[in-house]
C-alpha atoms as a PDB file:
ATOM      1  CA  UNK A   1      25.786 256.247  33.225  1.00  0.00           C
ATOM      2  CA  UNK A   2      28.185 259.214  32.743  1.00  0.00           C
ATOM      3  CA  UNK A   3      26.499 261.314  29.490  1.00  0.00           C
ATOM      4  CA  UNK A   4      30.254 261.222  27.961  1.00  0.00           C
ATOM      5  CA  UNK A   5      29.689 257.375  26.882  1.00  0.00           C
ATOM      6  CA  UNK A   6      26.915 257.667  24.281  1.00  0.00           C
ATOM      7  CA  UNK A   7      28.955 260.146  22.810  1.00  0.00           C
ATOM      8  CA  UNK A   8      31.860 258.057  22.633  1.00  0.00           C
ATOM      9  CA  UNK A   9      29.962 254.981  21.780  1.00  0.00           C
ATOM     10  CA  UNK A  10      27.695 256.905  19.146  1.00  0.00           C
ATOM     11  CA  UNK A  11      30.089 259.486  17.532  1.00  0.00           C
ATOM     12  CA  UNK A  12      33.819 259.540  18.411  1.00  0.00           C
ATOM     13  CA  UNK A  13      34.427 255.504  17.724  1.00  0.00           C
ATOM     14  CA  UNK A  14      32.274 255.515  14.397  1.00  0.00           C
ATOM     15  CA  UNK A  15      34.338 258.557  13.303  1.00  0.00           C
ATOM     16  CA  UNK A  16      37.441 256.141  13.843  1.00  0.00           C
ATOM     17  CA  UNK A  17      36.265 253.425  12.269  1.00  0.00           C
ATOM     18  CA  UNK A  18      35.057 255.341   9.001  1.00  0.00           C
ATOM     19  CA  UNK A  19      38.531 257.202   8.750  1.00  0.00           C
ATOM     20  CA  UNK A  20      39.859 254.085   8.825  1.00  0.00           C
ATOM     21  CA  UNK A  21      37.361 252.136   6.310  1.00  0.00           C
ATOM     22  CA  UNK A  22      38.119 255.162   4.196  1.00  0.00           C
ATOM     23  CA  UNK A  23      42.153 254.642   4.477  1.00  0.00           C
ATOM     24  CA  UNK A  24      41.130 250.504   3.203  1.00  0.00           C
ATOM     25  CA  UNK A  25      38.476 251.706   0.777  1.00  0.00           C
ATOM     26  CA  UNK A  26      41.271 254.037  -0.917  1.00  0.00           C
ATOM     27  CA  UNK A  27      43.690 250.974  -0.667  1.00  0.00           C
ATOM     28  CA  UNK A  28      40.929 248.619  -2.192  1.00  0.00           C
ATOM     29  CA  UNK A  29      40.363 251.016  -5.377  1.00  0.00           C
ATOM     30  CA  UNK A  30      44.689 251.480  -5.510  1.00  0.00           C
ATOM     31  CA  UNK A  31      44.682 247.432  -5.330  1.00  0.00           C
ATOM     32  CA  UNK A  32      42.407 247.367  -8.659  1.00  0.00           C
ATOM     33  CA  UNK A  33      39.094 246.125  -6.931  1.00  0.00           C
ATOM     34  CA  UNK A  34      36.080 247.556  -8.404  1.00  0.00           C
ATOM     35  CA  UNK A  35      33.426 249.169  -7.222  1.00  0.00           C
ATOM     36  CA  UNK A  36      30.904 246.104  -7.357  1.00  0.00           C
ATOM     37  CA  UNK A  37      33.301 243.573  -6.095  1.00  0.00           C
ATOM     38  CA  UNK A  38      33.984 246.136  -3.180  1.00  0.00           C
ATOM     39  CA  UNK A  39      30.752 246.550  -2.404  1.00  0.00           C
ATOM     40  CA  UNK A  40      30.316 242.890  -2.302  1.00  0.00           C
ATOM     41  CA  UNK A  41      32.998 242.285  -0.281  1.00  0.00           C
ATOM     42  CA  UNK A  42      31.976 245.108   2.041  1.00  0.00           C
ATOM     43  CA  UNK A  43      28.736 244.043   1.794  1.00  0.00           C
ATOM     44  CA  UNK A  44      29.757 240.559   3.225  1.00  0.00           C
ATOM     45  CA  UNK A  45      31.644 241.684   6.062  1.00  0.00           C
ATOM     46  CA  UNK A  46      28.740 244.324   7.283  1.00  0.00           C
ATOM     47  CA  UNK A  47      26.298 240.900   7.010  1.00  0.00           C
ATOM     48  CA  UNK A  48      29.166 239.043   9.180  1.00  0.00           C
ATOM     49  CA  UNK A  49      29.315 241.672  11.789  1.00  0.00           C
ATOM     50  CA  UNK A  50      25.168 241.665  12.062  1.00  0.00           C
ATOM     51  CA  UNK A  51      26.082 237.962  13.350  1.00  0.00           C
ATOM     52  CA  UNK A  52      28.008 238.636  15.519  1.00  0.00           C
ATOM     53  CA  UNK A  53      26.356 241.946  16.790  1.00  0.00           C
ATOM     54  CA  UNK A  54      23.132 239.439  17.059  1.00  0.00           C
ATOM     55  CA  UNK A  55      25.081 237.061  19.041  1.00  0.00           C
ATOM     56  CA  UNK A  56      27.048 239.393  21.742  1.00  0.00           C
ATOM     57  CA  UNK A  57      23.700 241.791  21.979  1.00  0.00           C
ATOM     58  CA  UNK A  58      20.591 240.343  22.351  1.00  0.00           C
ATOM     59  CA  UNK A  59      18.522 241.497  19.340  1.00  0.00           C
ATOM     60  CA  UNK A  60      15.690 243.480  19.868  1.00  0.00           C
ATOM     61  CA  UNK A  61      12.282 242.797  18.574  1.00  0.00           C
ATOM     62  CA  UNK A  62      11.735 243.785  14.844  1.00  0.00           C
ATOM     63  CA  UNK A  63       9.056 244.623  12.338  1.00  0.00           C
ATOM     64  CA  UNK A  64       8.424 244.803   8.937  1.00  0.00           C
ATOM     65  CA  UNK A  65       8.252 248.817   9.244  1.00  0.00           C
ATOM     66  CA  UNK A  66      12.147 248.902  10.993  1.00  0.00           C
ATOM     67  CA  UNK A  67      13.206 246.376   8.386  1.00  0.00           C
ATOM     68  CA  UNK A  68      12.151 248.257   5.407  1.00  0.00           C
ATOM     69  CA  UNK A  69      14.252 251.794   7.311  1.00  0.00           C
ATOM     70  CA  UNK A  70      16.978 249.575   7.733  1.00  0.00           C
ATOM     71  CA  UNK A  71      16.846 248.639   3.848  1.00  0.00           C
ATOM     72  CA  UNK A  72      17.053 251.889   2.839  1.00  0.00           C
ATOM     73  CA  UNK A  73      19.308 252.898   4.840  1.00  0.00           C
ATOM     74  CA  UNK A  74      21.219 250.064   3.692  1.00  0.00           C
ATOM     75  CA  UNK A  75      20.830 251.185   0.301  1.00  0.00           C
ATOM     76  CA  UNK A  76      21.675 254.632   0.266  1.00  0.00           C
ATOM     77  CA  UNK A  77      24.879 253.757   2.181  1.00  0.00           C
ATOM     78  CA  UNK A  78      25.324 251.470  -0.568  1.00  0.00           C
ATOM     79  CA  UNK A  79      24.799 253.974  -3.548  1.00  0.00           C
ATOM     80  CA  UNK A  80      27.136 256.520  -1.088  1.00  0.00           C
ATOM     81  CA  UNK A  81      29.834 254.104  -0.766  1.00  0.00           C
ATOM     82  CA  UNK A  82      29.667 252.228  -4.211  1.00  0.00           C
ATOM     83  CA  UNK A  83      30.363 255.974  -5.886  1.00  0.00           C
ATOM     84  CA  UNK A  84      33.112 256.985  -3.457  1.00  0.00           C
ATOM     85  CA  UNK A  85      34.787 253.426  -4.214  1.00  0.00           C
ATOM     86  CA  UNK A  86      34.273 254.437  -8.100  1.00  0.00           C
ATOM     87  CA  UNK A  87      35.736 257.983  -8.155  1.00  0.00           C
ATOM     88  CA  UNK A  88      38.553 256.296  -6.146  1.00  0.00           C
ATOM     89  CA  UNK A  89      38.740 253.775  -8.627  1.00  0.00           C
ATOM     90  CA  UNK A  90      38.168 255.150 -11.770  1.00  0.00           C
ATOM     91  CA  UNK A  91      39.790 258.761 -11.267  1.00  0.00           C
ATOM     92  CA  UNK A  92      42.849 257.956  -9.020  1.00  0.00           C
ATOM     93  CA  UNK A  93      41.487 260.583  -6.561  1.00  0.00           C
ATOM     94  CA  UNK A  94      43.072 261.190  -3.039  1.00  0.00           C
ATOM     95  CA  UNK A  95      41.061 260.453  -0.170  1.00  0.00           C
ATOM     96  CA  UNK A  96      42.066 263.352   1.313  1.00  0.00           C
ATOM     97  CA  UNK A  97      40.670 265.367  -0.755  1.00  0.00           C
ATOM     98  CA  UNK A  98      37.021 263.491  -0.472  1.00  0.00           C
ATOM     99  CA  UNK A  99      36.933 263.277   3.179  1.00  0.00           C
ATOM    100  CA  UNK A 100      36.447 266.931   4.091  1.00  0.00           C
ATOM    101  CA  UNK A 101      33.120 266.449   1.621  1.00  0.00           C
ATOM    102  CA  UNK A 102      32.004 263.494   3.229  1.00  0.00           C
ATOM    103  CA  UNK A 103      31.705 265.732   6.523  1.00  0.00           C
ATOM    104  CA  UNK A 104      28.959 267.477   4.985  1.00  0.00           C
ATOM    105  CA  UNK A 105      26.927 264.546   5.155  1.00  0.00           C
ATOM    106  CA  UNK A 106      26.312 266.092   9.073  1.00  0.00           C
ATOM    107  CA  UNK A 107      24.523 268.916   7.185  1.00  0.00           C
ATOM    108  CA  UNK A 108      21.891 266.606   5.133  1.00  0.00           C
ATOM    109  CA  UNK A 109      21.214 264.962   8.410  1.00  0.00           C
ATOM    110  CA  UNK A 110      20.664 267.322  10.344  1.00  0.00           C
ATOM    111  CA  UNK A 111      18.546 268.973   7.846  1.00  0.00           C
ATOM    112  CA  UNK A 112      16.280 265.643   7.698  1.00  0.00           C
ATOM    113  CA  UNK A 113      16.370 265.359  11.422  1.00  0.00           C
ATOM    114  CA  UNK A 114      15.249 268.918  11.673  1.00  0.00           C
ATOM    115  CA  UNK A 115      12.596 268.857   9.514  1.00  0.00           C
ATOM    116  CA  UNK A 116      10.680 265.599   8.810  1.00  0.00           C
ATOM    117  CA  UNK A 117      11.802 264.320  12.138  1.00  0.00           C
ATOM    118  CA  UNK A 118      10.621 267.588  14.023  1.00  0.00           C
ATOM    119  CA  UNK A 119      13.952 268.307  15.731  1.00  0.00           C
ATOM    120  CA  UNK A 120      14.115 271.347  15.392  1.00  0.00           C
ATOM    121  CA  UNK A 121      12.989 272.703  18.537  1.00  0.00           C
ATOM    122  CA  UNK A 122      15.880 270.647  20.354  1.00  0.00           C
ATOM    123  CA  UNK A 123      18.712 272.736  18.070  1.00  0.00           C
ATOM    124  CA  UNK A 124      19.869 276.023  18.752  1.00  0.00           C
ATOM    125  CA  UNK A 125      19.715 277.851  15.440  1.00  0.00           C
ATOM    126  CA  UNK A 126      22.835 280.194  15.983  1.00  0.00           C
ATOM    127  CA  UNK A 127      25.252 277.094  16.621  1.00  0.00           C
ATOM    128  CA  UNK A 128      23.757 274.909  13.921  1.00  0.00           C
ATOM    129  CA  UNK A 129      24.817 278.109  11.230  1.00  0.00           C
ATOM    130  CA  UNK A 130      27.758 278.469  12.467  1.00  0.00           C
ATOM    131  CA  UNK A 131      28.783 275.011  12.853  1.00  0.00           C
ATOM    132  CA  UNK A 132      27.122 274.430   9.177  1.00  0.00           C
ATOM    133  CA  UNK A 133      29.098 277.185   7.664  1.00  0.00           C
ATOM    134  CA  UNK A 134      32.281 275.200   8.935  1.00  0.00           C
ATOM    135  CA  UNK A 135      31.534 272.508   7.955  1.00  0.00           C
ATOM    136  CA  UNK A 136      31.352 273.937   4.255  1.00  0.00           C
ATOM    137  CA  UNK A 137      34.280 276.224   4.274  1.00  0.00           C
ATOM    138  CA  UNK A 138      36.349 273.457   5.627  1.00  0.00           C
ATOM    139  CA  UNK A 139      35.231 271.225   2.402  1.00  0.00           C
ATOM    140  CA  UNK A 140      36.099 273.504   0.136  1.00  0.00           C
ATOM    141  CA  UNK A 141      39.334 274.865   1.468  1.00  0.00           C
ATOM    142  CA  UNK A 142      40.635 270.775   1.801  1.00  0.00           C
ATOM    143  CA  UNK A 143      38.789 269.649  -1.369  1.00  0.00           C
ATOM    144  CA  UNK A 144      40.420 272.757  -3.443  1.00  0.00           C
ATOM    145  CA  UNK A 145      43.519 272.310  -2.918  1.00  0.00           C
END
């Protein structure tokens, strides 16, 4: 397997698809759906594409302990998504001018990752900083405008 897929597969085709759930989220909130209905709805179509991911993949064994990560995960996406779908909402906000901030989400991962997952010794320190600083300036210099 050339090591270019998983990076395709992993990174470059998620970052499509969530620039373009953002582009439907923004026209969701501009169409007068709610955050709780959009969650819902999104909700609904994640739980539709688990069915189908179970049917074209074979699923893999589970536990309780991998359910429970999954959960959370599922929540804090939740919580994440639910508040981006309210600002949109509520304040009229671009989503260009959320999206840069969004990207620092890369930073509280990697920080988890680095830490609690012990990680760190696979990161070189030097690029993390500089890719970490920007990350940041880009956020501000997008979201401050």
């Amino acid at each position: 397997m050339n090591s270019l897929w998983p990076i395709v597969m992993g990174g470059v085709l998620p970052a499509l698809f969530w620039g373009i759930t953002a582009i439907f989220q923004k026209q969701s909130a501009t169409a007068a759906t709610g955050s709780a209905v959009y969650l819902i709805a999104f909700g609904a179509a994640c739980a539709l594409a688990g069915l189908i991911a179970a049917l074209i993949w074979r699923p893999a064994a589970w536990t309780a302990e991998g359910l429970g990560f999954a959960t959370i995960a599922g929540a804090c996406f939740a919580v994440g998504t639910g508040l981006i779908s309210f600002a949109l909402f509520t304040y009229g906000v671009p989503v260009s001018k959320l999206a840069p901030i969004w990207s620092c989400n890369v930073l509280v991962t990697l920080a988890i990752g680095a830490v609690f997952l012990g990680e760190a010794s696979e990161l070189d320190i030097m690029k993390l900083v500089a890719g970490a600083l920007i990350i940041i300036s880009g956020a501000l210099l997008v979201s401050s405008a």
